[in-house]
N, C-alpha and C. Protein backbone atom coordinates (compact mmCIF):
# COMPACT_ATOMS: atom_id res chain seq x y z
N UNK A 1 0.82 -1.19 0.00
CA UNK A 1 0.00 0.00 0.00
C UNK A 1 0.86 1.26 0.00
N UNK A 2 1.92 1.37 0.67
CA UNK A 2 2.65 2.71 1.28
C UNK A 2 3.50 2.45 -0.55
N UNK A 3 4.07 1.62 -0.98
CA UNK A 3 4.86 1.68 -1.89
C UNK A 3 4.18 2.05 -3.46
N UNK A 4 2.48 1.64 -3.24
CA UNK A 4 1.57 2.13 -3.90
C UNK A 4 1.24 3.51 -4.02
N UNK A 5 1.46 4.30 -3.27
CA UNK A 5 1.13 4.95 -3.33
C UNK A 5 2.11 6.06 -3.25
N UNK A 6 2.96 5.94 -3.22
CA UNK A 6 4.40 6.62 -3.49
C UNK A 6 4.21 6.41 -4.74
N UNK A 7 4.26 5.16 -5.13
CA UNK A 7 4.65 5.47 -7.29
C UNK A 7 3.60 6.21 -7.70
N UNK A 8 1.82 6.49 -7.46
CA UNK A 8 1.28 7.51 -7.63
C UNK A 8 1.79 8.53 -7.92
N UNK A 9 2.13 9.02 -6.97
CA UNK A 9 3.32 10.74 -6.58
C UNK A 9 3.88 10.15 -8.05
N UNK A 10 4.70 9.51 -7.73
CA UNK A 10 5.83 9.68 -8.68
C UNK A 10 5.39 10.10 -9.98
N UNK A 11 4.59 8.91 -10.11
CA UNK A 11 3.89 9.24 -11.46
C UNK A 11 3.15 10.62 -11.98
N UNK A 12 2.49 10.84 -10.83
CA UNK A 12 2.05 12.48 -10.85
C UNK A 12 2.80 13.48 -11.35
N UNK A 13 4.05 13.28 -10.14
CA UNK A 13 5.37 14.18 -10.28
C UNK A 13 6.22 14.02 -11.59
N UNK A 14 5.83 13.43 -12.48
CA UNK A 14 6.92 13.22 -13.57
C UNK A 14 5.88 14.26 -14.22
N UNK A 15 4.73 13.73 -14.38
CA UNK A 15 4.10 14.83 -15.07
C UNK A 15 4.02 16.18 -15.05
N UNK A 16 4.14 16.63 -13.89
CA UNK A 16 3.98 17.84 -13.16
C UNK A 16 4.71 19.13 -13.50
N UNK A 17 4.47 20.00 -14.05
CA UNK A 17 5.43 21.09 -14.40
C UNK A 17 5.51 21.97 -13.57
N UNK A 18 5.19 21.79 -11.98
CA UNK A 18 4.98 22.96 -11.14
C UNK A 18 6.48 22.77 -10.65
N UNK A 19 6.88 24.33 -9.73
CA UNK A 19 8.40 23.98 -9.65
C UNK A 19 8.49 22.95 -8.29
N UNK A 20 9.54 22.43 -8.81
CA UNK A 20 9.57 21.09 -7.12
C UNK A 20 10.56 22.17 -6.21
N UNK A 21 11.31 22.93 -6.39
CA UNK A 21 12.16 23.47 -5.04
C UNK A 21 12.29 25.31 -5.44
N UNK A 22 11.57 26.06 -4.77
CA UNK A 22 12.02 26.91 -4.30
C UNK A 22 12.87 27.73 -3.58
N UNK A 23 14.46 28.46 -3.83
CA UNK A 23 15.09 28.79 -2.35
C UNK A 23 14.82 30.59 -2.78
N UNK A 24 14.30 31.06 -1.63
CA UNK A 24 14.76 32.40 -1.66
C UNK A 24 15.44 33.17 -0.22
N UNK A 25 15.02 34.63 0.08
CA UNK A 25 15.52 34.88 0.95
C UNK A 25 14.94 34.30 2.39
N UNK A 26 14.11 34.15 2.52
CA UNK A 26 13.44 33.32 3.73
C UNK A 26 13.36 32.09 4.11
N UNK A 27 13.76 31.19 3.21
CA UNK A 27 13.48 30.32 3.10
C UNK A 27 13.81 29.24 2.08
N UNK A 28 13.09 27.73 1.92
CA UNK A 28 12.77 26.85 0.72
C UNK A 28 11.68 26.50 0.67
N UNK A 29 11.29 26.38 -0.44
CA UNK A 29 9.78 25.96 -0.59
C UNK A 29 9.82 24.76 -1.15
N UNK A 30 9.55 23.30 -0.25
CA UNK A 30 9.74 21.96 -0.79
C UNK A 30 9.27 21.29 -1.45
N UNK A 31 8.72 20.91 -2.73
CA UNK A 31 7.69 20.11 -3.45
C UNK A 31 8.30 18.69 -3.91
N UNK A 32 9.59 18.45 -4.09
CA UNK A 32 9.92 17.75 -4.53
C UNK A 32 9.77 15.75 -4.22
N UNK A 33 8.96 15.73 -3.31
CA UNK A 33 8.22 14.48 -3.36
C UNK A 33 7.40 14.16 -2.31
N UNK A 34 6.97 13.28 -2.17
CA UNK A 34 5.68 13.06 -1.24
C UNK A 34 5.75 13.41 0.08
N UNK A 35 6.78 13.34 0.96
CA UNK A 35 6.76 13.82 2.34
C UNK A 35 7.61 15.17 2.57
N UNK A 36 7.03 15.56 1.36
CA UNK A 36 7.71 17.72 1.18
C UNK A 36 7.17 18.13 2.31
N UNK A 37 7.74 19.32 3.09
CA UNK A 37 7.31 19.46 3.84
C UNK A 37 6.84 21.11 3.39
N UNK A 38 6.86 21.27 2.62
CA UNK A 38 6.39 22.68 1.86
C UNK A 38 7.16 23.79 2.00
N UNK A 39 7.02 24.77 2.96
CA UNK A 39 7.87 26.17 3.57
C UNK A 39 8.63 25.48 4.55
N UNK A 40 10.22 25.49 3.99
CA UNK A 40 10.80 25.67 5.25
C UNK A 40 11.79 26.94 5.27
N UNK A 41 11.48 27.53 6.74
CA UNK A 41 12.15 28.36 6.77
C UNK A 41 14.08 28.72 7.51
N UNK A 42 14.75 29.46 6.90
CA UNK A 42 16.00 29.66 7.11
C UNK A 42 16.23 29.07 8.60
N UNK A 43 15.45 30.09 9.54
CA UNK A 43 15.55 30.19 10.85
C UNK A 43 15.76 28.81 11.54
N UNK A 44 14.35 28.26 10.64
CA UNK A 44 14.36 26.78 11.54
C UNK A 44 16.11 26.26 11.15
N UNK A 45 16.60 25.57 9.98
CA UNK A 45 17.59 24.67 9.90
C UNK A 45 18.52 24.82 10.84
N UNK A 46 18.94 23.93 11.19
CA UNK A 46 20.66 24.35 12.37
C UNK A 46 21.17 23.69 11.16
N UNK A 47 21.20 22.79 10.54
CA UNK A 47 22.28 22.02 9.61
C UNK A 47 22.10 20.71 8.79
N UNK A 48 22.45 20.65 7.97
CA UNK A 48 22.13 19.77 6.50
C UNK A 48 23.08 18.84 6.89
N UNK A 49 22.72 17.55 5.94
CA UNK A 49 23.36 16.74 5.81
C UNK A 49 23.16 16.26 4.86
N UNK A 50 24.46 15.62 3.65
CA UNK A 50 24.37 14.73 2.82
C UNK A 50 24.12 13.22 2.79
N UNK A 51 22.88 12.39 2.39
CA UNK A 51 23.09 11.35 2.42
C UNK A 51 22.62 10.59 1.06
N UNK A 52 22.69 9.13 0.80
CA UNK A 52 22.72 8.46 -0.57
C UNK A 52 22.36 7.31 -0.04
N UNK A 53 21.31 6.94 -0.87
CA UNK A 53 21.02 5.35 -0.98
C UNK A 53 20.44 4.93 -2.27
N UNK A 54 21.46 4.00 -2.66
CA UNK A 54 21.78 2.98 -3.99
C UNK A 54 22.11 4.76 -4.41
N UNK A 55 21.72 5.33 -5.81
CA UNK A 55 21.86 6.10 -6.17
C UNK A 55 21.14 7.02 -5.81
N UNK A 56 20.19 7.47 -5.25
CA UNK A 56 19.42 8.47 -4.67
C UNK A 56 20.28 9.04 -3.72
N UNK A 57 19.94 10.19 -3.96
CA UNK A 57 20.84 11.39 -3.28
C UNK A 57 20.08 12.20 -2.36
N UNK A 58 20.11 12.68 -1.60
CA UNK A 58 19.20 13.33 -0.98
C UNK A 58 20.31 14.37 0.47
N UNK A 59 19.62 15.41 0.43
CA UNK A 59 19.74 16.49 1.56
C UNK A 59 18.91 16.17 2.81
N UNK A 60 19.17 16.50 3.84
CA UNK A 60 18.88 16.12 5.14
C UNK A 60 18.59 17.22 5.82
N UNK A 61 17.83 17.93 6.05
CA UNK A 61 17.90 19.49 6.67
C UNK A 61 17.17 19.42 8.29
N UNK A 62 18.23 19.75 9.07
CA UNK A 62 18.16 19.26 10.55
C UNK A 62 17.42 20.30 11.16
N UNK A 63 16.21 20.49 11.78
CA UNK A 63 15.56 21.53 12.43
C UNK A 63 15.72 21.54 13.93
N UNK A 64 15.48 22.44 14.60
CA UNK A 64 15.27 22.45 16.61
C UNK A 64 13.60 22.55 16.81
N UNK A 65 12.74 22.64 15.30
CA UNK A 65 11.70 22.90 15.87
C UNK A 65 10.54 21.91 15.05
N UNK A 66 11.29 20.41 14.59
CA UNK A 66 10.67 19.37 14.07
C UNK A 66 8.93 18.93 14.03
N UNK A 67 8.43 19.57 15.45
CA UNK A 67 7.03 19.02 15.44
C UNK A 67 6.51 19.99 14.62
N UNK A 68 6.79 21.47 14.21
CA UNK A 68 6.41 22.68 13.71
C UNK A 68 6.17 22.14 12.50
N UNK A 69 6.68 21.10 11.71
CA UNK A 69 6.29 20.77 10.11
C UNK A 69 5.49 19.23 10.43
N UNK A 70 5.78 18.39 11.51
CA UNK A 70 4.96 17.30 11.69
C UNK A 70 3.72 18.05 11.85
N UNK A 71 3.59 18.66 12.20
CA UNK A 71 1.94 19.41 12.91
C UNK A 71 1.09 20.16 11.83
N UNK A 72 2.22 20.38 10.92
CA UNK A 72 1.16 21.06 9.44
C UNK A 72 0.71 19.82 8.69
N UNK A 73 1.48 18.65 8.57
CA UNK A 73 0.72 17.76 8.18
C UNK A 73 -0.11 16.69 8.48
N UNK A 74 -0.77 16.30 7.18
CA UNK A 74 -1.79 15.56 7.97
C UNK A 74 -1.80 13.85 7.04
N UNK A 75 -2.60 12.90 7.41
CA UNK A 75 -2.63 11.98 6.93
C UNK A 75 -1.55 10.91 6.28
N UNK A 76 -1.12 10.63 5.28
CA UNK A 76 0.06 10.02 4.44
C UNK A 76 1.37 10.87 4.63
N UNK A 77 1.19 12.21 4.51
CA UNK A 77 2.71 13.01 4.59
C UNK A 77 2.90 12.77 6.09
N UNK A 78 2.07 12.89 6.54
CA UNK A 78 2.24 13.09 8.44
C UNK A 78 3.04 11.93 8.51
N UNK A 79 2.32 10.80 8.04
CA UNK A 79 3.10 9.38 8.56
C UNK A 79 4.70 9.77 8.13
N UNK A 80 5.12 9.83 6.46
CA UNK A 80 6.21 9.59 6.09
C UNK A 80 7.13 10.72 6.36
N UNK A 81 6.61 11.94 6.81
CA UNK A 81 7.56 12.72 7.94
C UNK A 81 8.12 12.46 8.82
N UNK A 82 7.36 11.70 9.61
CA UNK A 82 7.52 10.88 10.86
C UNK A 82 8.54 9.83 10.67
N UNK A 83 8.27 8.74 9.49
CA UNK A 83 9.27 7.85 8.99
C UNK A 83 10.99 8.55 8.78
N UNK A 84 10.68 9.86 8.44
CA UNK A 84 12.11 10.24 7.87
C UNK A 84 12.55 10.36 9.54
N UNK A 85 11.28 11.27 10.36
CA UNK A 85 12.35 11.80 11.42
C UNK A 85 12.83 10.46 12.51
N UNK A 86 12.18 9.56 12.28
CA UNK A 86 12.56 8.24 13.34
C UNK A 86 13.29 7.55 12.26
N UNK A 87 14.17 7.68 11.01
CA UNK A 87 14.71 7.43 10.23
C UNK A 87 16.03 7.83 10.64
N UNK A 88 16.08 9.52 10.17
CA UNK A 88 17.30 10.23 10.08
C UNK A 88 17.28 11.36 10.99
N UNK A 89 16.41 11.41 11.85
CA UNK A 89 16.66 12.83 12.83
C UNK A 89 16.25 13.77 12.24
N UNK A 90 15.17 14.29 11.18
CA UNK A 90 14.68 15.36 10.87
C UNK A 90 13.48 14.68 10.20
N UNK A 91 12.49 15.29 9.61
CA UNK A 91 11.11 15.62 8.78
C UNK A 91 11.88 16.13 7.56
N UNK A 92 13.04 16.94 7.49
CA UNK A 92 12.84 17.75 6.57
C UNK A 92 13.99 17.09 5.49
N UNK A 93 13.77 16.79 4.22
CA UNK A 93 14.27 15.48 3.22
C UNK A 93 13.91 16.18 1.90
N UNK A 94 15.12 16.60 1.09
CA UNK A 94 15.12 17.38 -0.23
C UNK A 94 16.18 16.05 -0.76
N UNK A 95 14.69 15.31 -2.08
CA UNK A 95 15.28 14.17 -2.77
C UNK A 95 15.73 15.24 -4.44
N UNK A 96 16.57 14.51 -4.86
CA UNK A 96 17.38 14.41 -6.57
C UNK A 96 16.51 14.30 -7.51
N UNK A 97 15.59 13.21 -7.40
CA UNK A 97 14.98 12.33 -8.04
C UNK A 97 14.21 12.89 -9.21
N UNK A 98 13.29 14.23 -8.17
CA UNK A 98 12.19 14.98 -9.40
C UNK A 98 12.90 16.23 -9.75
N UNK A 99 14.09 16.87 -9.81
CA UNK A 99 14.37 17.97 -10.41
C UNK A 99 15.19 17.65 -11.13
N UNK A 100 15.06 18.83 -12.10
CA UNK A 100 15.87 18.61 -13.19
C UNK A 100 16.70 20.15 -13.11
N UNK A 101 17.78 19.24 -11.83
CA UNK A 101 19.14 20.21 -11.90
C UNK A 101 20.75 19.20 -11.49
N UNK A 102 21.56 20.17 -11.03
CA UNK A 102 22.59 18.81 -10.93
C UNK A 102 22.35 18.90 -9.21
N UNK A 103 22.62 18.01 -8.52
CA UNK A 103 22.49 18.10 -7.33
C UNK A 103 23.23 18.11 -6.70
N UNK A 104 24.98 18.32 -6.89
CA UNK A 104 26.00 19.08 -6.50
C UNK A 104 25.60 20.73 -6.90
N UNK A 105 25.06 20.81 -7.81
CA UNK A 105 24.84 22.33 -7.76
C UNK A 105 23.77 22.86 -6.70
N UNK A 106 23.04 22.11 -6.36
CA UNK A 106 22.12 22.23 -5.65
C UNK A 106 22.78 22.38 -4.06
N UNK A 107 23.16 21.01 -3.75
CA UNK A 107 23.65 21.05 -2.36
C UNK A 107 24.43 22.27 -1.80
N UNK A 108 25.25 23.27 -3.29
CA UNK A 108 26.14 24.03 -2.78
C UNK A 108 26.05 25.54 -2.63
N UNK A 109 24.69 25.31 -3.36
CA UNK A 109 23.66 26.40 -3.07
C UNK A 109 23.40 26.46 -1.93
N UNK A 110 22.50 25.55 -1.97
CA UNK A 110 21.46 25.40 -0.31
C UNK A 110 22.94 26.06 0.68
N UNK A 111 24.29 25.25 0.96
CA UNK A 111 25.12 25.51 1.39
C UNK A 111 25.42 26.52 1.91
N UNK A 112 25.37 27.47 0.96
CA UNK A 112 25.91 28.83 0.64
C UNK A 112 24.57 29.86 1.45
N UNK A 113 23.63 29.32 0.80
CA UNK A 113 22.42 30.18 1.75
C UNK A 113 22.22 30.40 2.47
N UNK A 114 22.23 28.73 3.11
CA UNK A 114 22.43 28.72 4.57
C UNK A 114 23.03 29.95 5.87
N UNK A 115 24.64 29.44 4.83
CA UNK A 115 25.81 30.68 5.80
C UNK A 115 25.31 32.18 5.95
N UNK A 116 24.91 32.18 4.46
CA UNK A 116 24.39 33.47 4.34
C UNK A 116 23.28 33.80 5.62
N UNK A 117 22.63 32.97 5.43
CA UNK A 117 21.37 32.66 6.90
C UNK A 117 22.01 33.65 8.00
N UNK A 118 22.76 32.23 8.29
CA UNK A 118 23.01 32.19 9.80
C UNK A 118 24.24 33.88 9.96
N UNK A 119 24.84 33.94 8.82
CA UNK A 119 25.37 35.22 9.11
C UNK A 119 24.68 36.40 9.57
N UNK A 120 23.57 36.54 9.02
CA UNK A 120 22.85 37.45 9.58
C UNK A 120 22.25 37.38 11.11
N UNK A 121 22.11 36.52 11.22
CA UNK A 121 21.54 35.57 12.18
C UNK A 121 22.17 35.03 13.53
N UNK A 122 23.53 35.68 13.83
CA UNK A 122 24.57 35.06 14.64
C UNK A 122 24.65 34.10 15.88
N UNK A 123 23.11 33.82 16.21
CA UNK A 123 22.93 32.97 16.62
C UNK A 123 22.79 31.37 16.61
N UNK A 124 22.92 31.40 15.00
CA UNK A 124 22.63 30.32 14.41
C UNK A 124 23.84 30.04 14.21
N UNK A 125 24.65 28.61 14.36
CA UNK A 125 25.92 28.15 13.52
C UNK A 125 25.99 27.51 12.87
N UNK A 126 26.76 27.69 11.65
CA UNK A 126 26.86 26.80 10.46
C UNK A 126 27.44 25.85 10.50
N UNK A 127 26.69 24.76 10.12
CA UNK A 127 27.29 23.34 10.11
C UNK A 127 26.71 22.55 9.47
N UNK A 128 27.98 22.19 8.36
CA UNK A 128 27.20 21.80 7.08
C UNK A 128 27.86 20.62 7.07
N UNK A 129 26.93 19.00 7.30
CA UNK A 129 27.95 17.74 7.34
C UNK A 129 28.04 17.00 6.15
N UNK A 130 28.49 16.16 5.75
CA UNK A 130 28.33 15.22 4.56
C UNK A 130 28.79 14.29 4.76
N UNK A 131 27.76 13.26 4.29
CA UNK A 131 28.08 12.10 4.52
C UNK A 131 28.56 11.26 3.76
N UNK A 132 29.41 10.12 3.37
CA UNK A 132 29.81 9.27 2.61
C UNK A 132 29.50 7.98 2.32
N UNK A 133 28.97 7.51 1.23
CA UNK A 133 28.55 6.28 1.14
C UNK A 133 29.49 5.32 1.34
């Protein structure tokens, strides 16, 4: 059922010409697959992480205020939010899969924003990990 309904999405999402990732000054705006968590904002992240499985690539974006995006969702996303954060320690999961960009360019963006973030922000510290398969 759960794997059913993921290839739905997928299938949806191939079709889909809406944009899957937004970054601007406030924020990212997440679309890029079924347990998106929609707006996330600068403030929340303390720190990203790189991770990979088989070839799927994926960003890891670590929050202090995790129930704040469990609590906007509801039903199927709720669950597989939940899955990521009793997974990997966050809700918040920016996959490769549906954009069509490179995702080293991506990661080094987000990267870069981040600092930019937290520079303003001096409360916040940057810490950007990566992980290795």
């Amino acid at each position: 059922m759960f794997f059913g309904g993921v290839a739905v999405y997928g299938v949806r999402k191939f079709f889909d010409k809406a944009v899957g990732l937004v970054i601007d000054q406030a924020g990212i705006t997440d679309n890029t697959n079924a347990a998106s968590a929609g707006r996330i904002e600068w403030a929340d992240i303390t720190h990203m992480e790189l991770e990979q499985v088989m070839s799927t690539k994926f960003l890891l974006l670590y929050t202090h205020q995790p129930d704040k995006y469990l609590n906007r969702a509801t039903g199927l996303k709720r669950k597989l939010l939940q899955g990521n954060l009793n997974m990997y320690g966050t809700p918040l999961v920016i996959t490769s899969n549906t954009l069509a960009c490179n995702f080293e360019t991506l990661e080094a963006l987000l990267q870069e924003k981040l600092r930019q973030q937290q520079q303003i922000q001096p409360h916040a510290q940057p810490n950007w990990h990566a992980t290795h398969p």
